[in-house]
C-alpha atoms as a PDB file:
ATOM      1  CA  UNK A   1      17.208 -22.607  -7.439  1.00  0.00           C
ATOM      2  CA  UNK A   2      18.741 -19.238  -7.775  1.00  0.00           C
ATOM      3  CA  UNK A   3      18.094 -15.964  -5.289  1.00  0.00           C
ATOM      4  CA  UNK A   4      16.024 -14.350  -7.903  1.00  0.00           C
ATOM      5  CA  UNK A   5      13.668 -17.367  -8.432  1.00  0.00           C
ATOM      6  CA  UNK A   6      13.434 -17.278  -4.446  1.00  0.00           C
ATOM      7  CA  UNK A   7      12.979 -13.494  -4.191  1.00  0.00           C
ATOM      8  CA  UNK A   8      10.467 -14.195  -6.724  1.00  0.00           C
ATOM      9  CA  UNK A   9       8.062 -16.974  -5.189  1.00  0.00           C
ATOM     10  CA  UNK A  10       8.537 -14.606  -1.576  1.00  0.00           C
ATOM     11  CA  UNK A  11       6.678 -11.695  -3.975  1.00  0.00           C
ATOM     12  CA  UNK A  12       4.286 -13.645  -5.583  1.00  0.00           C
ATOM     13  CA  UNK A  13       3.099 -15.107  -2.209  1.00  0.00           C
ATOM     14  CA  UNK A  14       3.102 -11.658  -0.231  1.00  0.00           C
ATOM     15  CA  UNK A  15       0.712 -10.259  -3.145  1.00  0.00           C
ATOM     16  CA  UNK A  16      -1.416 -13.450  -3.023  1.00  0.00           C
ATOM     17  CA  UNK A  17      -1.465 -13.126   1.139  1.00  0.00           C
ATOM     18  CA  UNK A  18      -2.054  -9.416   0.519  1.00  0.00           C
ATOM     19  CA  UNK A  19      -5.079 -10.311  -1.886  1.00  0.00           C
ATOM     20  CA  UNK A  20      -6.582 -12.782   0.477  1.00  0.00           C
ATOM     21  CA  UNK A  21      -6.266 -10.837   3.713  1.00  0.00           C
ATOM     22  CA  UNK A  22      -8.104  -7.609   1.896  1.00  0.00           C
ATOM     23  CA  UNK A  23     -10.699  -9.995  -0.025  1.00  0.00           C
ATOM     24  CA  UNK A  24     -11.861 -11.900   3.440  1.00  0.00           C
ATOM     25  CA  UNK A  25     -11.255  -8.548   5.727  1.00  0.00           C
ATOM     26  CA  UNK A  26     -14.008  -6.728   3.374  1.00  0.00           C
ATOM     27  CA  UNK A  27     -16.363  -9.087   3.008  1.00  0.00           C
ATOM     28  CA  UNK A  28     -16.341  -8.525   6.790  1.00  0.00           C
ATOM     29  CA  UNK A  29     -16.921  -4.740   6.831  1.00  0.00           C
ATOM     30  CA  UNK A  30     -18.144  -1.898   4.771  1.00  0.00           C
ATOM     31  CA  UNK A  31     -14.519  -1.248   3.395  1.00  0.00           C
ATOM     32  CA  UNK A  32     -13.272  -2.144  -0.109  1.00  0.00           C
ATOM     33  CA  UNK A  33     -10.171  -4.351  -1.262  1.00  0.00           C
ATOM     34  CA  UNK A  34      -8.231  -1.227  -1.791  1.00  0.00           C
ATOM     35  CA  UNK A  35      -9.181   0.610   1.102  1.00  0.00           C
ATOM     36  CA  UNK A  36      -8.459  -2.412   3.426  1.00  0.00           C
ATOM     37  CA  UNK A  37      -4.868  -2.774   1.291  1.00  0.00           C
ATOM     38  CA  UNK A  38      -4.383   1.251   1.676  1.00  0.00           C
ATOM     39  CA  UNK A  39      -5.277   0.848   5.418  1.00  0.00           C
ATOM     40  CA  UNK A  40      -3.142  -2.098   6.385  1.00  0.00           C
ATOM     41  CA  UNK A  41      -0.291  -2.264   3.927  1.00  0.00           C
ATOM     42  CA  UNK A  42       2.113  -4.427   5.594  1.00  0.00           C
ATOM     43  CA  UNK A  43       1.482  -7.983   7.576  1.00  0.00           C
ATOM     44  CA  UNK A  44       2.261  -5.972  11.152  1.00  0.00           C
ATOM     45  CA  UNK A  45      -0.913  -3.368   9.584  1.00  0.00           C
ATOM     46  CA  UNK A  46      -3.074  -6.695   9.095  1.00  0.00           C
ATOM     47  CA  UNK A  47      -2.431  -8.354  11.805  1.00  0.00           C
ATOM     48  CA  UNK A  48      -3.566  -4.982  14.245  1.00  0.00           C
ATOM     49  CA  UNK A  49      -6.129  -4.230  11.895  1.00  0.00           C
ATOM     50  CA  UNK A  50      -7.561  -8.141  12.531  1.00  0.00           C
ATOM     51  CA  UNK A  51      -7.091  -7.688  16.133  1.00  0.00           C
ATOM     52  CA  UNK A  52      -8.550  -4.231  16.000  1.00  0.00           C
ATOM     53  CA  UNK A  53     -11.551  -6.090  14.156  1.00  0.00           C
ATOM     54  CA  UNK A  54     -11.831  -8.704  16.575  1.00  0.00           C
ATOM     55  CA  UNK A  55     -11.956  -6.650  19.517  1.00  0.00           C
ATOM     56  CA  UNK A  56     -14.842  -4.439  18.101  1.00  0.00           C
ATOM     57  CA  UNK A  57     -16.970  -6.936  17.370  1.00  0.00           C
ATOM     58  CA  UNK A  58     -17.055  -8.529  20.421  1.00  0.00           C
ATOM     59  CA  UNK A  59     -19.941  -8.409  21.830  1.00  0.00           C
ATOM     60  CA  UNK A  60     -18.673  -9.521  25.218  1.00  0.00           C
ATOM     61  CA  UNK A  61     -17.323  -5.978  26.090  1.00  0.00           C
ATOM     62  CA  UNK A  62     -19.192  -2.511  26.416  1.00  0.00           C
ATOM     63  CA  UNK A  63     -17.813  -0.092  24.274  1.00  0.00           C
ATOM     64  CA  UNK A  64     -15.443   1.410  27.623  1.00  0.00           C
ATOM     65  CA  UNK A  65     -14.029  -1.722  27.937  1.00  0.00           C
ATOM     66  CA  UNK A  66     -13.227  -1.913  24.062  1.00  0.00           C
ATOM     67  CA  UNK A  67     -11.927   1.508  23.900  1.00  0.00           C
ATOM     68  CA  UNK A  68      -9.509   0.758  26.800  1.00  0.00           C
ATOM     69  CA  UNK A  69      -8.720  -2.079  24.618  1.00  0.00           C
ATOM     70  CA  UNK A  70      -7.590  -0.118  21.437  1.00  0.00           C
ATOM     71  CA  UNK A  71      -6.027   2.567  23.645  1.00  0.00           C
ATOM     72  CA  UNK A  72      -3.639   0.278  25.246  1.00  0.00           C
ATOM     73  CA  UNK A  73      -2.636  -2.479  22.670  1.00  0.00           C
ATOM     74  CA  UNK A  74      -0.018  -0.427  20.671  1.00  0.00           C
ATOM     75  CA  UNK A  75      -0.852   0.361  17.243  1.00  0.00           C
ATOM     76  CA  UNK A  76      -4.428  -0.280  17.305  1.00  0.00           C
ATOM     77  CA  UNK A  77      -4.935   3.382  17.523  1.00  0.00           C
ATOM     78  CA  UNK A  78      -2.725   4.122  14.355  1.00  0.00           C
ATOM     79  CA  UNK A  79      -4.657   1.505  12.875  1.00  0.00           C
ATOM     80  CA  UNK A  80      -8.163   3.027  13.907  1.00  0.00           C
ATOM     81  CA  UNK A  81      -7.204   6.464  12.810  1.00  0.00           C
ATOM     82  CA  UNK A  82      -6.773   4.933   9.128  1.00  0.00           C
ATOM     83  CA  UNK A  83     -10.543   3.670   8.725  1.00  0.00           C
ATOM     84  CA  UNK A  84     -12.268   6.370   9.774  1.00  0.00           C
ATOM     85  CA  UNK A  85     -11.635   8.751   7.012  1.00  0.00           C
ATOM     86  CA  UNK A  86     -12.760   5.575   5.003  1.00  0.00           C
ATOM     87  CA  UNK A  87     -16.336   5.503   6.877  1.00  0.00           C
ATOM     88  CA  UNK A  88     -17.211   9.634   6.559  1.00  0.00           C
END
């Protein structure tokens, strides 16, 4: 198999993961597809936005403790500043 056919399947999967992560990240909050893909564009973006997910709906932690949690896991913040102009 050539480099294009490779470069190829590597695209076609990234916009399928892309797809999937947006599809099962709104069904999980008030955000569309698009705003989810427009919010977290790359896998690093997903993967904080999961984490910034998880760690608000925990229901573990007062809302200090998961403050001090977004404050000092780098990029959670960047993350966090993206949805809110989404929920106003």
């Amino acid at each position: 198999m050539d480099a294009q056919k490779w470069q190829e399947i590597r695209r076609k999967a990234r916009e399928k993961t892309d797809k999937e992560f947006a599809s099962e990240a709104s069904s999980l909050t008030r955000l569309t597809d698009e705003e989810i893909k427009k919010i977290a564009p790359s896998i690093e973006d997903r993967e904080k936005l999961a984490e910034l997910m998880e760690i608000v709906q925990d229901d573990t932690k007062s809302n200090e403790e998961k403050a001090n949690a977004i404050k000092n896991i780098k990029g959670l913040a960047e993350i966090a500043a993206k949805i809110l102009p989404a929920l106003v």
